[in-house]
Protein backbone atom coordinates (compact mmCIF):
# COMPACT_ATOMS: atom_id res chain seq x y z
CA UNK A 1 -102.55 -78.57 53.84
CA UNK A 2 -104.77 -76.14 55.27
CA UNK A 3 -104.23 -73.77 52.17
CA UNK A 4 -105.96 -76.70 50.18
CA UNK A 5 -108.45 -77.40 52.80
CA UNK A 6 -109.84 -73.67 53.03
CA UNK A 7 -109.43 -73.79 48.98
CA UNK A 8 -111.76 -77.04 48.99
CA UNK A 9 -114.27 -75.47 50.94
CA UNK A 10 -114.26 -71.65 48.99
CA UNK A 11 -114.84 -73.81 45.60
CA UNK A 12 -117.47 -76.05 47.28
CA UNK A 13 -119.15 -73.05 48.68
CA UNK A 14 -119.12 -70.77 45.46
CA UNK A 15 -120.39 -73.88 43.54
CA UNK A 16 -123.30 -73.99 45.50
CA UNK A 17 -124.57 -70.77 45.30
CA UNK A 18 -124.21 -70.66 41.59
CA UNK A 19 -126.58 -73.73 41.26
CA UNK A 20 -128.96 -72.43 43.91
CA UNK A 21 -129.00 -68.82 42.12
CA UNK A 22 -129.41 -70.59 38.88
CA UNK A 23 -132.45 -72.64 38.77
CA UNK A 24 -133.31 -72.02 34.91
CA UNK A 25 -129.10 -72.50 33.90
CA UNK A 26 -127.63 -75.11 36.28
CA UNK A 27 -124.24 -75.10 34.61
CA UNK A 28 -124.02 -71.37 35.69
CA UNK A 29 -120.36 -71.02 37.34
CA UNK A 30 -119.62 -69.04 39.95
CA UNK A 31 -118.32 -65.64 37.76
CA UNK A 32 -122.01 -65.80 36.80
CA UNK A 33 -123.27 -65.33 40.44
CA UNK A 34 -120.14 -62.83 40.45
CA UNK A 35 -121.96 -60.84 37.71
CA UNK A 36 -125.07 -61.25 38.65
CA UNK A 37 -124.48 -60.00 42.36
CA UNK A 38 -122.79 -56.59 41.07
CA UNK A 39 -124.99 -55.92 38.67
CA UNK A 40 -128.04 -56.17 40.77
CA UNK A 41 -128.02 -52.97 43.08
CA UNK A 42 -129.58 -49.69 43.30
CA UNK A 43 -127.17 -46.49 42.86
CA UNK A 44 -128.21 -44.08 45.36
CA UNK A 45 -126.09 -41.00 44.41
CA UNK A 46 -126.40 -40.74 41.09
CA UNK A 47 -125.20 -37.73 39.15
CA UNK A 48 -128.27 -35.06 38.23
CA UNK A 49 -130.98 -36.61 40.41
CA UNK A 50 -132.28 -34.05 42.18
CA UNK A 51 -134.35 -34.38 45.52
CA UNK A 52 -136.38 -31.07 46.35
CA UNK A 53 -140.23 -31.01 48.05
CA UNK A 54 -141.84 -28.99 51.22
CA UNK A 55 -143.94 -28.82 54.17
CA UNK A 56 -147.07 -26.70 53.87
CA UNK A 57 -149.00 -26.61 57.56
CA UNK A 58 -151.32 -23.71 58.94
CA UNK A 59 -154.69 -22.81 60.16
CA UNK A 60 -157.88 -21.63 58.99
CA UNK A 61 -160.80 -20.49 59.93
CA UNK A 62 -164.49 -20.56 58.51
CA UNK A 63 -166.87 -18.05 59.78
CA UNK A 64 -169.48 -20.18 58.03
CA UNK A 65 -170.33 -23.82 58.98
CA UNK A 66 -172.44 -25.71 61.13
CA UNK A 67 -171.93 -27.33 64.60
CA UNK A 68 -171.84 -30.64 63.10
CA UNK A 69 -168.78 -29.94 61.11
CA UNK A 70 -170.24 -29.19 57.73
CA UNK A 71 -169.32 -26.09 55.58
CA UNK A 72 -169.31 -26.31 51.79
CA UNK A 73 -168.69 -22.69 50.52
CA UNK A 74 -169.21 -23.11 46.48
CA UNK A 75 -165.99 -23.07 44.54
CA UNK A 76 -163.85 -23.66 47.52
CA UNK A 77 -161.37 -26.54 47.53
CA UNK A 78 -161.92 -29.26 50.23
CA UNK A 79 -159.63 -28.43 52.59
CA UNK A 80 -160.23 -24.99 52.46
CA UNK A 81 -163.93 -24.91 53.85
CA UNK A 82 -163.49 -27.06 57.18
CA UNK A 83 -166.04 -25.31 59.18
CA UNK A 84 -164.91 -22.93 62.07
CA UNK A 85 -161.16 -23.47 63.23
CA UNK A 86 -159.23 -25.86 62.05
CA UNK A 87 -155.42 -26.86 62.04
CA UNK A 88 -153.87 -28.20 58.76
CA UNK A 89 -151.35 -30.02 57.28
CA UNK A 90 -151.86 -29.18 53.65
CA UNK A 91 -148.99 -31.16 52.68
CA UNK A 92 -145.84 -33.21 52.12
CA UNK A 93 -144.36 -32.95 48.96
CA UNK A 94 -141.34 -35.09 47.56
CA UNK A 95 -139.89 -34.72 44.15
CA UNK A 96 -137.12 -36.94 42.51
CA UNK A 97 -136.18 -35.82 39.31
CA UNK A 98 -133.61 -36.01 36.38
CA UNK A 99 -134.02 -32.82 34.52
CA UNK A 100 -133.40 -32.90 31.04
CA UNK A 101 -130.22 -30.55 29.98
CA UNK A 102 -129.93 -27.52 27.99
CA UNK A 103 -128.05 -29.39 25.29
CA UNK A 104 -129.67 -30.37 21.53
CA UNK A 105 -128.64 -34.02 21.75
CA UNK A 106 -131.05 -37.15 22.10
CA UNK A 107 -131.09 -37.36 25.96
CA UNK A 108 -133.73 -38.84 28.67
CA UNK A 109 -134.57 -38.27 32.28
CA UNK A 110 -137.53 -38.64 34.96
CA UNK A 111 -139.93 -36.77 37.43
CA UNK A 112 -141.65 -38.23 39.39
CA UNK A 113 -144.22 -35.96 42.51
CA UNK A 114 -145.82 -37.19 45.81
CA UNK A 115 -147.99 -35.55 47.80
CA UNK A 116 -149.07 -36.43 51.97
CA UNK A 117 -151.98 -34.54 53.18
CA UNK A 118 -155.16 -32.98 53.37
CA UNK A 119 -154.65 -31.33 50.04
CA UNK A 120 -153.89 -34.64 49.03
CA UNK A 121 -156.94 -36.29 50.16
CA UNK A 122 -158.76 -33.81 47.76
CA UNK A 123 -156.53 -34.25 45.08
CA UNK A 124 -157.26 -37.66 44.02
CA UNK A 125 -160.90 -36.89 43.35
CA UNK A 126 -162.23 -33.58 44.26
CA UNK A 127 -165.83 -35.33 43.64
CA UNK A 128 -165.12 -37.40 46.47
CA UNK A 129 -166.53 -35.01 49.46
CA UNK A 130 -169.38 -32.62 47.61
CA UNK A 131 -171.69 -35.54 46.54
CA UNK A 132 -173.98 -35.07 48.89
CA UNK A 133 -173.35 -30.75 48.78
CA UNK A 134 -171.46 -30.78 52.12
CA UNK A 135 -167.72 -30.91 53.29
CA UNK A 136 -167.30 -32.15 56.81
CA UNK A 137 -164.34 -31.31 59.07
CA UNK A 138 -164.42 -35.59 59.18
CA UNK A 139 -163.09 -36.01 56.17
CA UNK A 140 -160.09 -33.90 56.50
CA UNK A 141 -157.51 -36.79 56.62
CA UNK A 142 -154.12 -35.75 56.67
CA UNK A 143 -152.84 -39.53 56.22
CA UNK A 144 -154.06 -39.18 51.98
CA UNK A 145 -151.33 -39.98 49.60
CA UNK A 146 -151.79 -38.43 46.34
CA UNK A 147 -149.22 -39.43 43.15
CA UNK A 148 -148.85 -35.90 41.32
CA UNK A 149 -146.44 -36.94 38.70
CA UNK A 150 -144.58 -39.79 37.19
CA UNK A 151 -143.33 -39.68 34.05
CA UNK A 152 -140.28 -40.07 31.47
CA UNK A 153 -138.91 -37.57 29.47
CA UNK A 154 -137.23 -37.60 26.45
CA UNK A 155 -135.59 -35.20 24.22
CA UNK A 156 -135.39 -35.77 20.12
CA UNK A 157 -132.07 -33.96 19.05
CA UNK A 158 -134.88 -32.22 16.00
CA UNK A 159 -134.72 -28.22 15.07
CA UNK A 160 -134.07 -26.62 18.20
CA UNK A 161 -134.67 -30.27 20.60
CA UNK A 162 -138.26 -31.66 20.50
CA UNK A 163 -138.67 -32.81 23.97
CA UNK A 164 -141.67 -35.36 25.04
CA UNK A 165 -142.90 -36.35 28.57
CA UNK A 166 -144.95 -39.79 28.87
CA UNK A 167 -146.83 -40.79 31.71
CA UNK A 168 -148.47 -38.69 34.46
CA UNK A 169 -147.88 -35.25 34.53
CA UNK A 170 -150.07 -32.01 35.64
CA UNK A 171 -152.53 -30.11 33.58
CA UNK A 172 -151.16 -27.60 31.01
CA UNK A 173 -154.34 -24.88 31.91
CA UNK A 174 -154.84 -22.27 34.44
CA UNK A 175 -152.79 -20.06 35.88
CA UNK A 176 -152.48 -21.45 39.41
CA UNK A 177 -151.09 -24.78 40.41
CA UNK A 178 -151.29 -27.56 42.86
CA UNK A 179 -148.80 -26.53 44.94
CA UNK A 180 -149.98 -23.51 47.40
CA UNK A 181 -146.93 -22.34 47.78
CA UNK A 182 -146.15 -21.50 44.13
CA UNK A 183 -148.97 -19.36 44.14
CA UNK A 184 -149.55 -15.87 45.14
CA UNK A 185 -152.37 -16.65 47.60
CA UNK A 186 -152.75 -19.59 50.06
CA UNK A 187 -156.25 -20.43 49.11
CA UNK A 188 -157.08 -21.88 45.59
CA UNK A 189 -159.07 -19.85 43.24
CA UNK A 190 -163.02 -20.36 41.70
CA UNK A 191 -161.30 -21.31 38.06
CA UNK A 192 -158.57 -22.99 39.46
CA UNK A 193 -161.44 -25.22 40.97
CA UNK A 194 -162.74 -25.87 37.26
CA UNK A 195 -159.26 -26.58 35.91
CA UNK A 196 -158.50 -30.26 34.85
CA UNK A 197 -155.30 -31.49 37.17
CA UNK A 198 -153.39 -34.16 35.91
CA UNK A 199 -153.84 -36.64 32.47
CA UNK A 200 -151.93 -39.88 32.02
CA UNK A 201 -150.79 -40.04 28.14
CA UNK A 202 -148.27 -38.39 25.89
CA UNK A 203 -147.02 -34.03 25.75
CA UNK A 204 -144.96 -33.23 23.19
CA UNK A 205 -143.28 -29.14 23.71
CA UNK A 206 -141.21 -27.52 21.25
CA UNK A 207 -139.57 -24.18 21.60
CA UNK A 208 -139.63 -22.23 18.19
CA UNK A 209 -137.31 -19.34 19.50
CA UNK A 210 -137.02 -16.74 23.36
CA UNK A 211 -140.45 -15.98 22.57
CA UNK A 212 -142.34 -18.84 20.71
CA UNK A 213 -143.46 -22.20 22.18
CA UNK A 214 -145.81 -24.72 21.80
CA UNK A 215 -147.13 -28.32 22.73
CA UNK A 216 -149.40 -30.57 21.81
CA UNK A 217 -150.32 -33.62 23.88
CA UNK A 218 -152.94 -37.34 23.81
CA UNK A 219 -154.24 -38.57 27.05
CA UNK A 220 -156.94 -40.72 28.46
CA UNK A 221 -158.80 -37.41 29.68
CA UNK A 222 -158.68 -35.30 33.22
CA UNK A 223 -158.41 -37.17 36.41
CA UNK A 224 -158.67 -40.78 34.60
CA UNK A 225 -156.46 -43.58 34.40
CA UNK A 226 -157.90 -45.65 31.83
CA UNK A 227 -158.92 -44.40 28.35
CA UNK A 228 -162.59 -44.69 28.73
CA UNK A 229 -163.18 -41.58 30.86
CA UNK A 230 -165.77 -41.38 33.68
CA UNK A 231 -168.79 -41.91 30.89
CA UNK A 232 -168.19 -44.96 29.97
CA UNK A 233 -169.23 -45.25 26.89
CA UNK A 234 -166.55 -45.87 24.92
CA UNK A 235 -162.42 -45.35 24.22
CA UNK A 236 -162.87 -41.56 24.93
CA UNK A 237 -159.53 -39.47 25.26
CA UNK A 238 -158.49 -35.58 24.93
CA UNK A 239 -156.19 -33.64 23.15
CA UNK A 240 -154.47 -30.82 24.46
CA UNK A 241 -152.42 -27.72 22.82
CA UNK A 242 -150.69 -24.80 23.55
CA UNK A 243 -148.80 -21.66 22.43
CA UNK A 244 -146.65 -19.45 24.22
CA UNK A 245 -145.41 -16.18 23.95
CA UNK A 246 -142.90 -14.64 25.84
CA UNK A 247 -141.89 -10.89 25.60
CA UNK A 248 -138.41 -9.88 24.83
CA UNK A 249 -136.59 -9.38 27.85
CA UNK A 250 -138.66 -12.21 29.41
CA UNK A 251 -140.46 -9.92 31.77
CA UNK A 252 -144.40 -11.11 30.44
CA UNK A 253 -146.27 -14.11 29.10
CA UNK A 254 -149.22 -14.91 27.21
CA UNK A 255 -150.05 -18.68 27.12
CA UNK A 256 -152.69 -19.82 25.58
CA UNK A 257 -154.50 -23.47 26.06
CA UNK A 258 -156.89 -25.68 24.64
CA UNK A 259 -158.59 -29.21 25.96
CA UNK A 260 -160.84 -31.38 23.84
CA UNK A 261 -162.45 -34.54 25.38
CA UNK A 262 -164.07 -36.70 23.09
CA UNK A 263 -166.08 -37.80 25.65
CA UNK A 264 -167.36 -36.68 29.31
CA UNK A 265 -164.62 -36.77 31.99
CA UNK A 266 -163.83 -35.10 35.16
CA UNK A 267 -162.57 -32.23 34.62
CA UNK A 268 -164.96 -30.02 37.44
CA UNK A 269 -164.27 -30.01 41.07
CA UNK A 270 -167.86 -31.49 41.53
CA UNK A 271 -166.17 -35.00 39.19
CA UNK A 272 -168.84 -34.76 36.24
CA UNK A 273 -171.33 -31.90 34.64
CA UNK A 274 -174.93 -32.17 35.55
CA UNK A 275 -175.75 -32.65 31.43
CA UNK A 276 -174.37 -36.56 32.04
CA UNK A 277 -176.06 -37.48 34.89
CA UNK A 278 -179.56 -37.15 37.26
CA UNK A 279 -177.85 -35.56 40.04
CA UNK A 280 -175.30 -33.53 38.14
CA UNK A 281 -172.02 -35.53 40.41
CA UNK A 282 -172.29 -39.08 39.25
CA UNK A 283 -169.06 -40.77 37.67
CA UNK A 284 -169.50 -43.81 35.51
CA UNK A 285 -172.61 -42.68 33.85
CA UNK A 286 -173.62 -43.88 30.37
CA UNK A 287 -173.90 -41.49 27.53
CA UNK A 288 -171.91 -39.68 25.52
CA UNK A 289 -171.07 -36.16 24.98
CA UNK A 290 -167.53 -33.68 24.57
CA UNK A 291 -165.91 -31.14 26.91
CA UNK A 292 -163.84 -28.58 24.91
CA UNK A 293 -162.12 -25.66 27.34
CA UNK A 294 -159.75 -22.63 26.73
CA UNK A 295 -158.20 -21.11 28.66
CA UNK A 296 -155.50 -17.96 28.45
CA UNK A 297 -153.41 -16.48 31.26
CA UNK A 298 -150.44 -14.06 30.99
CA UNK A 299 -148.33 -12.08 33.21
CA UNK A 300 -146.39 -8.53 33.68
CA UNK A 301 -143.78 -7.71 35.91
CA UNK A 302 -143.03 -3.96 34.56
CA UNK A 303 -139.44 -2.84 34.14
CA UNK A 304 -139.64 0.20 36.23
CA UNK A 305 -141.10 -1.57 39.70
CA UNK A 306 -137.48 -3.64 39.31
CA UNK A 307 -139.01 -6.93 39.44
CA UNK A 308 -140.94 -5.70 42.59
CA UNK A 309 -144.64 -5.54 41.10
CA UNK A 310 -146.31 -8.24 38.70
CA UNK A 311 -149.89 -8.11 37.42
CA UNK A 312 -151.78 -10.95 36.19
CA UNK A 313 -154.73 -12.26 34.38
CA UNK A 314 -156.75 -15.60 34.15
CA UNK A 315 -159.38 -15.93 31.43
CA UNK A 316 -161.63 -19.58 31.20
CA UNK A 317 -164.17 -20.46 28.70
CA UNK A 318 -166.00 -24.53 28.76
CA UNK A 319 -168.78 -26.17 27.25
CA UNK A 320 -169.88 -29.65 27.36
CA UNK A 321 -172.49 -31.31 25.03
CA UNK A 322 -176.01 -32.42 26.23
CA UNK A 323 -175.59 -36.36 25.75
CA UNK A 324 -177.69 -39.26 25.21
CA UNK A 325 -178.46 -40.43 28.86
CA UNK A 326 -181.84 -41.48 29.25
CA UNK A 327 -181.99 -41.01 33.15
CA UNK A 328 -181.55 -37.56 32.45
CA UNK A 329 -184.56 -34.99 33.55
CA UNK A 330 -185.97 -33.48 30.26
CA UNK A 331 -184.96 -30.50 29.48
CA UNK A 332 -181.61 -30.46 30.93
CA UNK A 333 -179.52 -27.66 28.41
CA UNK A 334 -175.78 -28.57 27.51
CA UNK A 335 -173.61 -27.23 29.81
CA UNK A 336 -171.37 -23.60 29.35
CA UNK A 337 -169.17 -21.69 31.83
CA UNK A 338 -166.69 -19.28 32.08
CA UNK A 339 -164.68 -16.30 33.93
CA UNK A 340 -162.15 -14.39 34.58
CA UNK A 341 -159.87 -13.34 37.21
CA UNK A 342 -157.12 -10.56 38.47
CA UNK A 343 -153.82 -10.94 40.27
CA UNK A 344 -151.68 -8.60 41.58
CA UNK A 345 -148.36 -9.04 43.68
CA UNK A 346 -146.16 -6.39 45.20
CA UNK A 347 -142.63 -7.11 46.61
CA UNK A 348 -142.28 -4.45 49.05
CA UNK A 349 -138.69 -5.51 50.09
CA UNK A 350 -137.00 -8.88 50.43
CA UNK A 351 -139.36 -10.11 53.35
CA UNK A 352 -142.38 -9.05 52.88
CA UNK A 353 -145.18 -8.27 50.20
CA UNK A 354 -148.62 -8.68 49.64
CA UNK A 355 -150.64 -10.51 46.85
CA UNK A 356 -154.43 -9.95 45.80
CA UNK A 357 -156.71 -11.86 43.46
CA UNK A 358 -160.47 -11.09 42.31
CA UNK A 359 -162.53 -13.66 40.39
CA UNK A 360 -166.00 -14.07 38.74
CA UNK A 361 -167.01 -17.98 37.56
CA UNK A 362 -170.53 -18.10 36.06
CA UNK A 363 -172.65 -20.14 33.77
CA UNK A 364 -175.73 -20.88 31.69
CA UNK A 365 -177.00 -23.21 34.55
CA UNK A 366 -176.20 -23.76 37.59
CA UNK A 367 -174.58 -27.36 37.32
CA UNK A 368 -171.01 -26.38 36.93
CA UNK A 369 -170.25 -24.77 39.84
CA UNK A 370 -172.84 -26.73 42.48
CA UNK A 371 -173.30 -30.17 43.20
CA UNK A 372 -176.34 -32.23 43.29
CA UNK A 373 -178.85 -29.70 41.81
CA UNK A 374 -182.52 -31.31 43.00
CA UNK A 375 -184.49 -28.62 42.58
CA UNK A 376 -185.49 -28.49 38.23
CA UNK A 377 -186.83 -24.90 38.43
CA UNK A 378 -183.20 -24.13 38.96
CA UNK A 379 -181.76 -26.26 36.16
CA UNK A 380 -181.82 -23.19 33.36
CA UNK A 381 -181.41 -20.36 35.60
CA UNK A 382 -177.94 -18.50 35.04
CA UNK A 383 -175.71 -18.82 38.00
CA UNK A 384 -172.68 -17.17 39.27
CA UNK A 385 -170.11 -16.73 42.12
CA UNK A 386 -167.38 -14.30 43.09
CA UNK A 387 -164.18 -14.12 45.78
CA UNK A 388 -161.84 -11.32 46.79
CA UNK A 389 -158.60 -12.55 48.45
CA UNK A 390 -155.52 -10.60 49.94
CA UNK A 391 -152.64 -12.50 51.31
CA UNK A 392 -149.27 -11.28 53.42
CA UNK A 393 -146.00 -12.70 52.85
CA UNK A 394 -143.23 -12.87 54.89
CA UNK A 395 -139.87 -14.25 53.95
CA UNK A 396 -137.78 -13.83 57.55
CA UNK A 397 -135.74 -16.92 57.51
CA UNK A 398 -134.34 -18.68 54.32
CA UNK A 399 -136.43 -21.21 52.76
CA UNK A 400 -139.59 -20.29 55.51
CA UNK A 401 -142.49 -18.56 54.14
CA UNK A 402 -145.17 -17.38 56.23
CA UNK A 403 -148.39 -16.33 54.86
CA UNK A 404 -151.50 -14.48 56.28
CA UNK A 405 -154.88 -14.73 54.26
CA UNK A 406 -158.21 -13.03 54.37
CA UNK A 407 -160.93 -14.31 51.48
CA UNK A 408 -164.66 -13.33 50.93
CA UNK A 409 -166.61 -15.63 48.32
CA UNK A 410 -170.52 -14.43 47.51
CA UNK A 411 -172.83 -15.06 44.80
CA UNK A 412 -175.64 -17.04 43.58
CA UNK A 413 -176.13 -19.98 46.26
CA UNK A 414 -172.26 -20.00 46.91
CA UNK A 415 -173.21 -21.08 51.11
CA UNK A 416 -174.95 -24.36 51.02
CA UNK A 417 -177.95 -25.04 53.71
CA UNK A 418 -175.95 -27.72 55.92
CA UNK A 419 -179.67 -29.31 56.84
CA UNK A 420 -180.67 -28.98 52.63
CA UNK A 421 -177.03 -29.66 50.78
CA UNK A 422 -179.08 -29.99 47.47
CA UNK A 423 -181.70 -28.05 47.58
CA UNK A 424 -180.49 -25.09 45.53
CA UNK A 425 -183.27 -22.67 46.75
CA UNK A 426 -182.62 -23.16 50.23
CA UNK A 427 -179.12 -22.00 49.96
CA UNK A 428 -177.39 -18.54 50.82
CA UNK A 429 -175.85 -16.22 48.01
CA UNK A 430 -173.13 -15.04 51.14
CA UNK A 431 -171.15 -13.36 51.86
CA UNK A 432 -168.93 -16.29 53.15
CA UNK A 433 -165.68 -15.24 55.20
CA UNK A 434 -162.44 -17.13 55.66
CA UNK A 435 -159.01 -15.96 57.37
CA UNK A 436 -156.22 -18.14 57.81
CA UNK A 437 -152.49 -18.65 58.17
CA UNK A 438 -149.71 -20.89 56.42
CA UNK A 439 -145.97 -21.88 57.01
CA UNK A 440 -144.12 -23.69 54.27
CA UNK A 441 -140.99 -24.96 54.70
CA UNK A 442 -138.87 -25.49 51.37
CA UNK A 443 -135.93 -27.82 50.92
């Protein structure tokens, strides 16, 4: 009897939660709440999802800055020209990813990139802090969260695998990268600074052989996520290509890399070129006008130094069309800039070495590489600005780095007059020192 009583109640029970679960299908039966309950989790251990990231932290100091917290050294990346001492937490980076495999057969995965931090803070619009020609230690926030990457990729078993990534995913120029500690110096360089980061749209990559690759991407533009770009003056978007070559024996690299934006976007650290707008930094101006960019890098590590010495190169050539803007002060030229910088690295044995890097960033005006240029009798003057780093590296413990940094940045107006941000002609050509320290945890 009490068999049949506890068998009554199961049934009754069961039945109920069908018809609750089931607003849409009443007649659902209780093997349909069965199904519906198993199939409705999340698999946390799934096979070839990989979870990697870091913690960057350090210190750095500016010998240049005011006592009110402002220091904007041109070319320098926000968090890099806090004035006088300052403690950092550059970042927090998590990645999840599915790589794809190294097998020819139609296959898909993911990647997807956060970032925590001050870097991050800077990340999602380097515009954001040098409107006004100033960086203030206030706007260091360490709380930012910045989405790097998120996107799917696929791989078309055609030739040797044509392989596809849609959705975020980081710029295909320059030779450095967002993440500090991929690079040979803690600081990030002057062309690094005029580098587009990230586009939202479609890259297509397709290895030829070992020593010939290429891709060939559509996107909304740099740093946008709609396909109107920062002009808004119409369905703008860029296309991007690249070709590879890689030296038998895989010990250099010569990429080469091209961006066309059919209309103007924010690909500068300062968020728009000073041919769009007035003041040279405002987004959503009306107008319209092209950014085309190339860029070439490559890379040696020489057989004889046994992978203990690499040289490098960086090489960056823009130029953006005068557009139609009517706000815009007469005689404002279209917009060029380019330059070129040397890396060298030398692995002196497993726990330490030390890394160098030399750059020179200059242009037809001075718009590219300051913000808010007031002052007209500047507007067509040639401008220019230059940095020397050397960086120690010490690799005591596995999966610690510790890094030591010295940099010296001088050139046309690269110190900005804290009390006259915008006033080109009140500012300093240098020299501008920095010295700092870094310790990256990698997991």
């Amino acid at each position: 009897m009490n068999k049949q009583i506890s068998a009554f109640l199961s049934a009754t029970l069961l039945a109920f939660v069908a018809t609750s679960m089931a607003d849409s299908t009443p007649e659902a039966s209780a093997q349909d709440t069965k199904k519906m309950v198993q199939n409705n989790f999340v698999e946390t251990a799934k096979k070839g999802i990989n979870l990697s990231g870091y913690v960057d932290t350090g210190y750095s100091y500016n010998f240049t800055g005011a006592a009110n917290g402002n220091s904007d050294v041109r070319g320098r990346f926000g968090s890099d020209t806090a004035a006088k001492g300052d403690f950092n937490l550059y970042a927090v980076k998590i990645a999840l990813e599915k790589a794809l495999t190294s097998e020819n057969k139609a296959q898909a995965g993911f990647r997807t990139d956060v970032m925590i931090g001050e870097d991050a803070n800077y990340l999602i619009n380097r515009y954001n802090t040098v409107v006004t020609g100033t960086t203030s230690n206030f706007n260091q926030n360490s709380n930012a969260l910045f989405l790097e990457q998120a996107y799917v990729s696929i791989r078309a078993p055609v030739g040797n695998g044509w392989d596809f990534k849609v959705g975020k995913f980081v710029s295909i120029l320059g030779y450095e990268v967002i993440e500090r500690p991929a690079n040979m110096n803690v600081t990030y360089g002057l062309l690094w600074q005029q580098m587009p980061l990230y586009y939202i749209g479609v890259l297509s990559s397709y290895s030829f052989d070992d020593y010939l690759d290429a891709k060939l991407g559509v996107v909304n533009g740099s740093q946008t996520d709609n396909n109107t770009t920062t002009s808004g003056a119409g369905d703008g978007c860029a296309v991007l290509a690249a070709l590879n070559v890689t030296a038998p024996g895989g010990n250099a690299n010569w990429s080469n890399n091209f961006q066309y934006s059919s209309n103007n976007d924010s690909n500068s650290w300062q968020g728009t070129f000073s041919s769009s707008t007035c003041s040279g930094v405002e987004n959503g101006s009306s107008g319209t006008g092209y950014i085309l960019i190339y860029n070439t890098w490559g890379n040696w590590a020489p057989n004889f130094a046994d992978d203990k010495f690499l040289v490098a190169f960086n090489a960056l050539l823009g130029t953006a069309s005068t557009n139609s803007n009517p706000r815009a002060p007469s005689g404002r030229p279209g917009t060029t800039w380019f330059g070129a910088g040397a890396y060298a690295k030398c692995q002196f044995n497993d726990w330490f070495n030390l890394a160098s890097r030399g750059e020179y960033l200059g242009g037809n005006n001075p718009s590219k590489l300051a913000a808010g240029i007031e002052d007209t009798g500047y507007r067509n003057r040639n401008s220019s600005l230059w940095e020397y780093t050397i960086t120690a590296g010490f690799n005591v413990i596995d999966d610690l780095l510790i890094r030591a940094e010295y940099r010296l940045d001088w050139g046309v107006s690269s110190v900005s007059n804290p009390n006259f941000p915008i006033d080109f002609s009140s500012n300093s050509s240098g020299p501008a020192h920095y010295a700092g320290a870094e310790v990256v945890y990698s997991f």
